[in-house]
C-alpha atoms as a PDB file:
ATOM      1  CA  UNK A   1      -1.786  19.377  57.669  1.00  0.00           C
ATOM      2  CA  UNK A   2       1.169  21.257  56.265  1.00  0.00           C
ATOM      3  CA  UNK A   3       3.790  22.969  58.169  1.00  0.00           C
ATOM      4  CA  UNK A   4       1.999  26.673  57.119  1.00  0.00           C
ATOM      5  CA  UNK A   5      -1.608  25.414  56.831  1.00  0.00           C
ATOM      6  CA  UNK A   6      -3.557  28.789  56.063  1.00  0.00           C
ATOM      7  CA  UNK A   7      -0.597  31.066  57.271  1.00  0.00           C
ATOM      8  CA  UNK A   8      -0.386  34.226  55.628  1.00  0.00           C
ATOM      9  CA  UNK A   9       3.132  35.647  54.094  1.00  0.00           C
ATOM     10  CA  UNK A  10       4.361  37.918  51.935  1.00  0.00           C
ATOM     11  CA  UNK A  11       7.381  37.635  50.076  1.00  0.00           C
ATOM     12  CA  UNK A  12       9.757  40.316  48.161  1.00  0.00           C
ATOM     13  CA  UNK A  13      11.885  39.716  45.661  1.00  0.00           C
ATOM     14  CA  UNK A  14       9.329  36.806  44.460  1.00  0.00           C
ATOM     15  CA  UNK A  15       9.480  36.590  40.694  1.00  0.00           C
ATOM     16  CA  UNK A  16      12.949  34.862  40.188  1.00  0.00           C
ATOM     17  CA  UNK A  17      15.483  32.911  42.546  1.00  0.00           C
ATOM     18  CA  UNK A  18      15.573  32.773  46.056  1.00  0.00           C
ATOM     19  CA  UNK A  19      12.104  34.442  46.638  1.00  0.00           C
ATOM     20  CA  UNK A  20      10.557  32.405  44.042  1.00  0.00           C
ATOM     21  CA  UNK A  21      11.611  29.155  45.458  1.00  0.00           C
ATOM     22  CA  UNK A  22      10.631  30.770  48.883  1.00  0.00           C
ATOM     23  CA  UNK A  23       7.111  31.890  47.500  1.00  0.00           C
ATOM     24  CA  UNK A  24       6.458  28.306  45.437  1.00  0.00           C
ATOM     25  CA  UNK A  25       7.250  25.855  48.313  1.00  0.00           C
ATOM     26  CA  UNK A  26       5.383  28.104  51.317  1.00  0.00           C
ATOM     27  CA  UNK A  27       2.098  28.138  49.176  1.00  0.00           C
ATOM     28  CA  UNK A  28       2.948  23.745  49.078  1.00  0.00           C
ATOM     29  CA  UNK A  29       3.261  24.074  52.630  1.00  0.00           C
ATOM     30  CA  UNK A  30      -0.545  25.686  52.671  1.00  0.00           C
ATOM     31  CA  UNK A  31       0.483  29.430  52.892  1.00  0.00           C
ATOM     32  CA  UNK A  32      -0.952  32.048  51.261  1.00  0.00           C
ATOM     33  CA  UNK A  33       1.381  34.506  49.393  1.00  0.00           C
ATOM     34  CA  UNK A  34       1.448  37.456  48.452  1.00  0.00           C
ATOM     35  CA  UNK A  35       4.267  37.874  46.005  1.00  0.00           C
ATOM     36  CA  UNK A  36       6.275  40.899  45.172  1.00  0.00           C
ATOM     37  CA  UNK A  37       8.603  41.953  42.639  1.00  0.00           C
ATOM     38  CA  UNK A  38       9.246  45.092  40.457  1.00  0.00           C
ATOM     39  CA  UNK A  39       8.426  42.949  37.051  1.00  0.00           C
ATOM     40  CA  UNK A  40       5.242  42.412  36.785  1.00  0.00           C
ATOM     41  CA  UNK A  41       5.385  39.184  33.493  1.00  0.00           C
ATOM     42  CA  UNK A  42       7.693  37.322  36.203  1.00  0.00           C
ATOM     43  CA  UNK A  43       5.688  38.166  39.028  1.00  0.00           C
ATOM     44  CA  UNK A  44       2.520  37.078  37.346  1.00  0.00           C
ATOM     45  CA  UNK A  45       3.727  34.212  35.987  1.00  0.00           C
ATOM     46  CA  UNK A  46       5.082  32.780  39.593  1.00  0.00           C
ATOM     47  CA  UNK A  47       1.288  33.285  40.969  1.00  0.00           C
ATOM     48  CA  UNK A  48      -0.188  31.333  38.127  1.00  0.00           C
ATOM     49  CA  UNK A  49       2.523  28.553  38.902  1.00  0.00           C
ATOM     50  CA  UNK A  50       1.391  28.079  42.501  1.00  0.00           C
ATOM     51  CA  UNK A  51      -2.034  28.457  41.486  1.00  0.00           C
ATOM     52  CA  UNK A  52      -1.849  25.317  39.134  1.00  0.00           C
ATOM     53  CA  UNK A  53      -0.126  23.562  41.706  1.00  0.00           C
ATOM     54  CA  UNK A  54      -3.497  24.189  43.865  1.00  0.00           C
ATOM     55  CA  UNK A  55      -2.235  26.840  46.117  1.00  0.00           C
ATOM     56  CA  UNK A  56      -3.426  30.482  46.738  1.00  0.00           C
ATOM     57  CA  UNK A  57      -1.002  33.256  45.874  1.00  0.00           C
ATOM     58  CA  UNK A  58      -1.731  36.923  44.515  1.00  0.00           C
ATOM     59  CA  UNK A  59       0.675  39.376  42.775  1.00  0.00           C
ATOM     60  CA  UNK A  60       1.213  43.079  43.832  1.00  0.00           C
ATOM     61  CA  UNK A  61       4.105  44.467  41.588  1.00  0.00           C
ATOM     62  CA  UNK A  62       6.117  47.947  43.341  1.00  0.00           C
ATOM     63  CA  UNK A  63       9.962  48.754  43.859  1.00  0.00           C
ATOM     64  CA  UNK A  64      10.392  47.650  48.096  1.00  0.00           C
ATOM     65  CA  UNK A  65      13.057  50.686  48.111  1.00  0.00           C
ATOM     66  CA  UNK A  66       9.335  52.717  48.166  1.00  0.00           C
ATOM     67  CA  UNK A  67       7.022  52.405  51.357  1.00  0.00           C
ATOM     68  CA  UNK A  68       4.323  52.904  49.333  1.00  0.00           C
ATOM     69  CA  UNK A  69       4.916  49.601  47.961  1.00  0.00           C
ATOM     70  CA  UNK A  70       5.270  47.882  51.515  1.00  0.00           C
ATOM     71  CA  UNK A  71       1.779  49.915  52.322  1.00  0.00           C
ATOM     72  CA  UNK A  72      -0.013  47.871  49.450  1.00  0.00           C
ATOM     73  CA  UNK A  73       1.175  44.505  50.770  1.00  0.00           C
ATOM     74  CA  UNK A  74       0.069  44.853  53.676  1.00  0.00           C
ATOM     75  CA  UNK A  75      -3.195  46.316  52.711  1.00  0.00           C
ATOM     76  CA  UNK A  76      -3.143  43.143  49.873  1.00  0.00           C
ATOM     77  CA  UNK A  77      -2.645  40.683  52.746  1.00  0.00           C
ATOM     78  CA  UNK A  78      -5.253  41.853  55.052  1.00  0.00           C
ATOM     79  CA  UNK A  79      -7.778  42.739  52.576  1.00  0.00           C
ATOM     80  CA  UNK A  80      -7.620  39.399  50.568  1.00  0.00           C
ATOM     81  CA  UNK A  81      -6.453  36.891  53.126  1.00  0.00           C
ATOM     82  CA  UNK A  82      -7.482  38.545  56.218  1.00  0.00           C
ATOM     83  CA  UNK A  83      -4.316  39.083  58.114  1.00  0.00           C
ATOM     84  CA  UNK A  84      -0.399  38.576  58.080  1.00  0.00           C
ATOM     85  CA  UNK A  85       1.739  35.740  59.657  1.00  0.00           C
ATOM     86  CA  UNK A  86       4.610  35.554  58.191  1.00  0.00           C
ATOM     87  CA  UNK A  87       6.878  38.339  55.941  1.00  0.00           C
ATOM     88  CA  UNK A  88       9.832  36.735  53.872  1.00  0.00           C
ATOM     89  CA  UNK A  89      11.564  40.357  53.131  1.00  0.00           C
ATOM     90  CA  UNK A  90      13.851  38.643  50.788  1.00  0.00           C
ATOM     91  CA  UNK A  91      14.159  41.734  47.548  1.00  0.00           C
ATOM     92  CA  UNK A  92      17.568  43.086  47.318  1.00  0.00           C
ATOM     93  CA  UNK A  93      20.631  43.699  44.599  1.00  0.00           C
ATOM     94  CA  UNK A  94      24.043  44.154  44.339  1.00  0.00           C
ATOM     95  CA  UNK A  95      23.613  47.754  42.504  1.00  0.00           C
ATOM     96  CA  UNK A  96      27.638  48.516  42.428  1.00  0.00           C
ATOM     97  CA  UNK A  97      30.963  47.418  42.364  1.00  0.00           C
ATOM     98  CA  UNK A  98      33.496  49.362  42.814  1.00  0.00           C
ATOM     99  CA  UNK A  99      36.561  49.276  45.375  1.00  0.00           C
ATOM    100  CA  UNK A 100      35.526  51.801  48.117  1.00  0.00           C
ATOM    101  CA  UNK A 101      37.092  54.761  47.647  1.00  0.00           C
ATOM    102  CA  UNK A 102      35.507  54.713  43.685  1.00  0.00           C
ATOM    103  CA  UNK A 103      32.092  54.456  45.259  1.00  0.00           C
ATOM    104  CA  UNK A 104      30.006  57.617  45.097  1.00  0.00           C
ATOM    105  CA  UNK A 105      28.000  58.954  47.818  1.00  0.00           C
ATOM    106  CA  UNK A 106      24.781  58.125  45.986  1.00  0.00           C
ATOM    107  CA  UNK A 107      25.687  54.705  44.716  1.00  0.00           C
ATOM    108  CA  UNK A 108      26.067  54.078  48.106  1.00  0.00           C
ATOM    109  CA  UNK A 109      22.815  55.498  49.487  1.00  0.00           C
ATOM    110  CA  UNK A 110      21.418  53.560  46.423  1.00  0.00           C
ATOM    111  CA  UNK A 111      22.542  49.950  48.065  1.00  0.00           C
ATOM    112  CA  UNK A 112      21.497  50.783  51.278  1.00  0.00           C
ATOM    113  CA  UNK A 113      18.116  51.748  50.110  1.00  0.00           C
ATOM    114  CA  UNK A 114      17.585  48.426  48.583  1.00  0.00           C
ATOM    115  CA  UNK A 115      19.318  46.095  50.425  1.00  0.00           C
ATOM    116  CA  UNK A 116      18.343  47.378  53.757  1.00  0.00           C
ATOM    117  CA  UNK A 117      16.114  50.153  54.062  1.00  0.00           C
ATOM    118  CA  UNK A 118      13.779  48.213  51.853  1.00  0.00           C
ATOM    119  CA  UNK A 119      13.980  45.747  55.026  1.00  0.00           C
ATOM    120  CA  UNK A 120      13.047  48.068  57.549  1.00  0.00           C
ATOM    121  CA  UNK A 121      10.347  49.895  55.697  1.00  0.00           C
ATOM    122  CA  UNK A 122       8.676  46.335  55.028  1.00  0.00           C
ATOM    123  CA  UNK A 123       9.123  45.449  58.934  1.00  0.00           C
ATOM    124  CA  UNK A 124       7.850  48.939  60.192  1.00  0.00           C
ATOM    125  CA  UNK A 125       4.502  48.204  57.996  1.00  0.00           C
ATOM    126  CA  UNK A 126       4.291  44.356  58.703  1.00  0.00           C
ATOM    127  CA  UNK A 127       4.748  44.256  62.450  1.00  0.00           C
ATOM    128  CA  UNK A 128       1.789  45.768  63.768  1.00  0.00           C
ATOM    129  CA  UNK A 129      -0.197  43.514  61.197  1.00  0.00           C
ATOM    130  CA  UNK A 130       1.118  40.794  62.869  1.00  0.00           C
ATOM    131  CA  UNK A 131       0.595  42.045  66.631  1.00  0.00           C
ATOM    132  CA  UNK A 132      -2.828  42.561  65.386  1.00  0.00           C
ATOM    133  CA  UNK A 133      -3.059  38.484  65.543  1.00  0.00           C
ATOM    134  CA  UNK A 134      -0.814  38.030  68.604  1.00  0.00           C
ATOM    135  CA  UNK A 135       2.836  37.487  66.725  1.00  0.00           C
ATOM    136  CA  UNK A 136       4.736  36.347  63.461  1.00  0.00           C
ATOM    137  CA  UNK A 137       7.507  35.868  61.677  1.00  0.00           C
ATOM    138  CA  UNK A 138       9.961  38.115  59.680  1.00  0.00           C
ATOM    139  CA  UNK A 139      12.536  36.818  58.024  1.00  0.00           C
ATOM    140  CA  UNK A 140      15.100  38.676  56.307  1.00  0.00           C
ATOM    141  CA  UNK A 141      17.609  37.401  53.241  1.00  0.00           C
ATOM    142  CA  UNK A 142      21.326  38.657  54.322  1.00  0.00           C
ATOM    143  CA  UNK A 143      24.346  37.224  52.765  1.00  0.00           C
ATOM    144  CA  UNK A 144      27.720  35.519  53.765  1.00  0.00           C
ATOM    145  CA  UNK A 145      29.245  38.937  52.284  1.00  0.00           C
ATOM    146  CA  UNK A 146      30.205  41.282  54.669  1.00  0.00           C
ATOM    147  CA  UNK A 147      29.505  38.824  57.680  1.00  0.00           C
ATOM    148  CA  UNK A 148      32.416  35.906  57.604  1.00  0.00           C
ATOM    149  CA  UNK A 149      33.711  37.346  54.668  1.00  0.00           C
ATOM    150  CA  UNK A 150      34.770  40.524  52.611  1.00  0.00           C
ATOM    151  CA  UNK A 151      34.931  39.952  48.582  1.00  0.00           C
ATOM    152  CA  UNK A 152      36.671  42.781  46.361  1.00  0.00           C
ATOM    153  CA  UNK A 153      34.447  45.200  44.906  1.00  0.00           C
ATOM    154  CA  UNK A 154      31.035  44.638  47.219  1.00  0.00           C
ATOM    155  CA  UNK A 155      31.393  46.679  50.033  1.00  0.00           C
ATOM    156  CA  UNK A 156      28.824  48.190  49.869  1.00  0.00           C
ATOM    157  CA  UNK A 157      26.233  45.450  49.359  1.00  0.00           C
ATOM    158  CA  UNK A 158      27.859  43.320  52.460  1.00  0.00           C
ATOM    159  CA  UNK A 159      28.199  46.527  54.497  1.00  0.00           C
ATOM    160  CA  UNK A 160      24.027  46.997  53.670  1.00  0.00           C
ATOM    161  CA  UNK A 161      23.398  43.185  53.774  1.00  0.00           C
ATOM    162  CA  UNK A 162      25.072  43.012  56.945  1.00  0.00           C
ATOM    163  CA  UNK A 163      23.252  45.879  58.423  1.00  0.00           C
ATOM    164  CA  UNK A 164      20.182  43.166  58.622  1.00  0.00           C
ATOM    165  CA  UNK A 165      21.873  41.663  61.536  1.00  0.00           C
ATOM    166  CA  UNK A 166      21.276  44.535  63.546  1.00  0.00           C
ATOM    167  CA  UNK A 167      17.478  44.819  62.355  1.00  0.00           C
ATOM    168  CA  UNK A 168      16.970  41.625  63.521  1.00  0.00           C
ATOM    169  CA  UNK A 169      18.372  41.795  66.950  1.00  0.00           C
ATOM    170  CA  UNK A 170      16.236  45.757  67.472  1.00  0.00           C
ATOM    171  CA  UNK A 171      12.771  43.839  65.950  1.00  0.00           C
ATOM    172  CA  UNK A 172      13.386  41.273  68.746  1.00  0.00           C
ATOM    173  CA  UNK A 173      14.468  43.401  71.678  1.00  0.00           C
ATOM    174  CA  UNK A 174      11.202  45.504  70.809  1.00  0.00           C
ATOM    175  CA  UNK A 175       9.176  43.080  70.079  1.00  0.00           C
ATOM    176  CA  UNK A 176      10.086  39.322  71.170  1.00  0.00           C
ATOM    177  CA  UNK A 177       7.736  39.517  74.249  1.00  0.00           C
ATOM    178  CA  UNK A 178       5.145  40.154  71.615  1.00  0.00           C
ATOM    179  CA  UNK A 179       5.326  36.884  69.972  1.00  0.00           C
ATOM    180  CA  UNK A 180       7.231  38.978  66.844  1.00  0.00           C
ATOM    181  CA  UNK A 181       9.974  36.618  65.666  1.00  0.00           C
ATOM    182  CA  UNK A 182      12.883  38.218  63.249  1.00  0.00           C
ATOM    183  CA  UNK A 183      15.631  36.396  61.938  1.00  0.00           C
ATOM    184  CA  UNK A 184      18.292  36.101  59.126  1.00  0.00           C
ATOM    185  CA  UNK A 185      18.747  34.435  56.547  1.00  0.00           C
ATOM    186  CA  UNK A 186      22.531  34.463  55.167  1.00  0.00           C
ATOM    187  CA  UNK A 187      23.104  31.767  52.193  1.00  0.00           C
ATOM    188  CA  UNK A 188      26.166  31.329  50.322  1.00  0.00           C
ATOM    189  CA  UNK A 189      26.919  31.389  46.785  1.00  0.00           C
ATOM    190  CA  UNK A 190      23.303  30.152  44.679  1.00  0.00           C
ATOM    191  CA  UNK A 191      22.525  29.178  41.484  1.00  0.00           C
ATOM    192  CA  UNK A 192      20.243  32.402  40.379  1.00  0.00           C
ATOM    193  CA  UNK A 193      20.323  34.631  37.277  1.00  0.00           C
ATOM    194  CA  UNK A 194      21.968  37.270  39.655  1.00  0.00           C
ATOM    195  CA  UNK A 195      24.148  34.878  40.007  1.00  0.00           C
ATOM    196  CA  UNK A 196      26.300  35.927  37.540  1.00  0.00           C
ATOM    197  CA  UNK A 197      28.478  33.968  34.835  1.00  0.00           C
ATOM    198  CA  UNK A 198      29.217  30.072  34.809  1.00  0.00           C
ATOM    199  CA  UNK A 199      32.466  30.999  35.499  1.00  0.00           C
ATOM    200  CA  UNK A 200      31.512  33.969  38.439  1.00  0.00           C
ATOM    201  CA  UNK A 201      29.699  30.798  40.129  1.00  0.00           C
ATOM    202  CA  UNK A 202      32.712  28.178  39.387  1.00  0.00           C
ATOM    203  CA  UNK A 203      34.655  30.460  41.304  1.00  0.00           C
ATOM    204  CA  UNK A 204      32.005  30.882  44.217  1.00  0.00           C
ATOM    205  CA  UNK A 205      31.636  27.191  44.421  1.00  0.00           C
ATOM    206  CA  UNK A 206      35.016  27.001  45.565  1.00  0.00           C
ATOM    207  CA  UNK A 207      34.320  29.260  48.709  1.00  0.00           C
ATOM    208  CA  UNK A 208      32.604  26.610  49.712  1.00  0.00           C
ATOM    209  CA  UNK A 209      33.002  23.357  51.659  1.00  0.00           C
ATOM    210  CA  UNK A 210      30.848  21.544  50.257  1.00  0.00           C
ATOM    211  CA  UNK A 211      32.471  23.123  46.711  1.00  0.00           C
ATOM    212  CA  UNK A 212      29.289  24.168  44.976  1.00  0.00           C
ATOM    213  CA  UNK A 213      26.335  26.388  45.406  1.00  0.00           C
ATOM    214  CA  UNK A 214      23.091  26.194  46.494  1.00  0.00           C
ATOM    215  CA  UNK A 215      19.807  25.840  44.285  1.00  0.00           C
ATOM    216  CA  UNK A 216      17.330  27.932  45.341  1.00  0.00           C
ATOM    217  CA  UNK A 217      14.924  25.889  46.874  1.00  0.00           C
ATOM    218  CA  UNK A 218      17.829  24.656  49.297  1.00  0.00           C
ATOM    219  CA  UNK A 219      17.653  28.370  50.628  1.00  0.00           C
ATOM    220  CA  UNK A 220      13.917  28.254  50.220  1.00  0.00           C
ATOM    221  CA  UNK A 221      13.964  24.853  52.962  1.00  0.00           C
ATOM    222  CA  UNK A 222      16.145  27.202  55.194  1.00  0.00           C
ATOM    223  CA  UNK A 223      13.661  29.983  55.585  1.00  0.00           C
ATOM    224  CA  UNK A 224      10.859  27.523  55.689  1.00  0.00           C
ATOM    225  CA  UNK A 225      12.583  26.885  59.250  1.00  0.00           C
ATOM    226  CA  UNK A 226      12.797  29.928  60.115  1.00  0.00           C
ATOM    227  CA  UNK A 227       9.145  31.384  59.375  1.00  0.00           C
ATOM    228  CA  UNK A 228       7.695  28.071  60.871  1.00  0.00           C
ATOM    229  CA  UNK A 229       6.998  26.456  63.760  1.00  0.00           C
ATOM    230  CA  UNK A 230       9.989  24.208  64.333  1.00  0.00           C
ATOM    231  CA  UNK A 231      12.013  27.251  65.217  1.00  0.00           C
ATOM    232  CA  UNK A 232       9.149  28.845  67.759  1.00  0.00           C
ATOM    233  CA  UNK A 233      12.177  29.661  69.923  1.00  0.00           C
ATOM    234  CA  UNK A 234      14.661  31.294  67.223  1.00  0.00           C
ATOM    235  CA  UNK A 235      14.877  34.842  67.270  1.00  0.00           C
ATOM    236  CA  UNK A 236      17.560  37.304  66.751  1.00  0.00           C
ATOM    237  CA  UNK A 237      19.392  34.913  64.873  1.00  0.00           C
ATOM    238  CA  UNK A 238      21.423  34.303  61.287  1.00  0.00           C
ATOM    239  CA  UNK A 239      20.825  31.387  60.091  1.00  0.00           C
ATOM    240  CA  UNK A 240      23.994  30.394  57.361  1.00  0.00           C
ATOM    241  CA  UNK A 241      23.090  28.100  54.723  1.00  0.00           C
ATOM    242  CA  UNK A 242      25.939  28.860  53.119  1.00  0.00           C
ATOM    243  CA  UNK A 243      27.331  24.946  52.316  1.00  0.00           C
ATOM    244  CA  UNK A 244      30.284  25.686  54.941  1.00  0.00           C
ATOM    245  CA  UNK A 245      31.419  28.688  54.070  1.00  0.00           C
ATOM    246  CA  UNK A 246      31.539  30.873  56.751  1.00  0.00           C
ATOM    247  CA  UNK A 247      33.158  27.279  58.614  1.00  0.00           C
ATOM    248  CA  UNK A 248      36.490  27.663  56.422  1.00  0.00           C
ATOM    249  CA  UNK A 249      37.568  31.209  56.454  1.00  0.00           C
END
């Protein structure tokens, strides 16, 4: 048996990076996915990987900063699998930076819609599938920025990112005694096409302690823990896997 034998998750953000290191190992683990991303080539082509690699994945395309797009998930999940377990709500972008007072009122609205009102229109539509078979597992991809550090320029994608942490803590005050588990996830620098330049993750790498960054299936192992059974009794929680980071500010 693997660790998410038959479980049943769906995962934003799943056609490059993080989510599709997240979406690729679950379905080795014995989960079925149901992948999301706003590009549909990418998207598709992450589905036929875990499908040649034996596993059972589908692809439902749809921008997460629309609930419409969180409605068909769920609707994917229960009507091809048969339920949800687990939700990996992982989709997000930096979308500006600028130094605060340069920010606009809508370019701000604009990274709080994706980075975490994207979050809480998955969870409002993915909890009661998951009541529905006695509990499960949200997890929720936040970011060392804006938590143990500030970096010039991104204030509004840590001040959104960091917002998560709050999510968290309300979906498990409402829910814990429910068997609803909601956590997050807050990596470091990582080796994605967003990213940036060689020399934009050079300089990240040095934030760290361990003086590089992540690949993405390092991340990937991290949520693993968190959507499965070893952490039964984590909830409310950020989870750094940020290579010491946060440890040296």
């Amino acid at each position: 048996m693997t660790m998410l034998q038959d479980k049943i998750v769906i995962v934003t953000g799943a056609s490059s990076g993080i989510g599709r290191a997240v979406a690729k190992l679950f379905a080795a683990e014995g989960a079925k996915i149901v992948a999301n991303a706003r590009g549909k080539a990418q998207l598709t082509a992450v589905v036929e990987a875990i499908r040649e690699d034996g596993g059972e994945a589908i692809a439902v395309s749809g921008d997460v900063t629309d609930e419409a797009t969180h409605i068909r998930l769920v609707e994917a999940a229960l009507k091809q699998f048969g339920g949800l377990d687990i939700a990996v709500n992982n989709a997000g972008v930096v979308n500006v930076m600028k130094p605060v007072a340069e920010i606009t009122a809508s370019e701000w609205q604009q990274s709080l819609a994706t980075n975490l009102t994207s979050a809480f229109l998955g969870a409002r539509h993915q909890i009661p599938a998951m009541l529905a078979r006695d509990g499960g597992s949200l997890v929720f991809t936040s970011t060392f920025v804006g938590t143990s550090v500030g970096i010039p320029g991104m204030a509004a994608y840590g001040a959104a990112k960091a917002g998560l942490m709050g999510l968290v803590k309300g979906i498990t005050a409402d829910y814990g005694a429910k068997g609803i588990r909601a956590n997050a996830l807050l990596p470091g620098g990582v080796d994605t096409p967003a990213g940036g330049s060689k020399e934009q993750k050079e300089w990240a790498a040095g934030l760290h302690a361990m003086k590089r960054i992540a690949q993405p299936e390092e991340i990937a192992q991290a949520a693993l823990f968190l959507s499965g059974p070893m952490a039964s009794f984590v909830s409310g929680a950020a989870l750094f896997a940020d290579g010491g980071n946060a440890a040296v500010k």
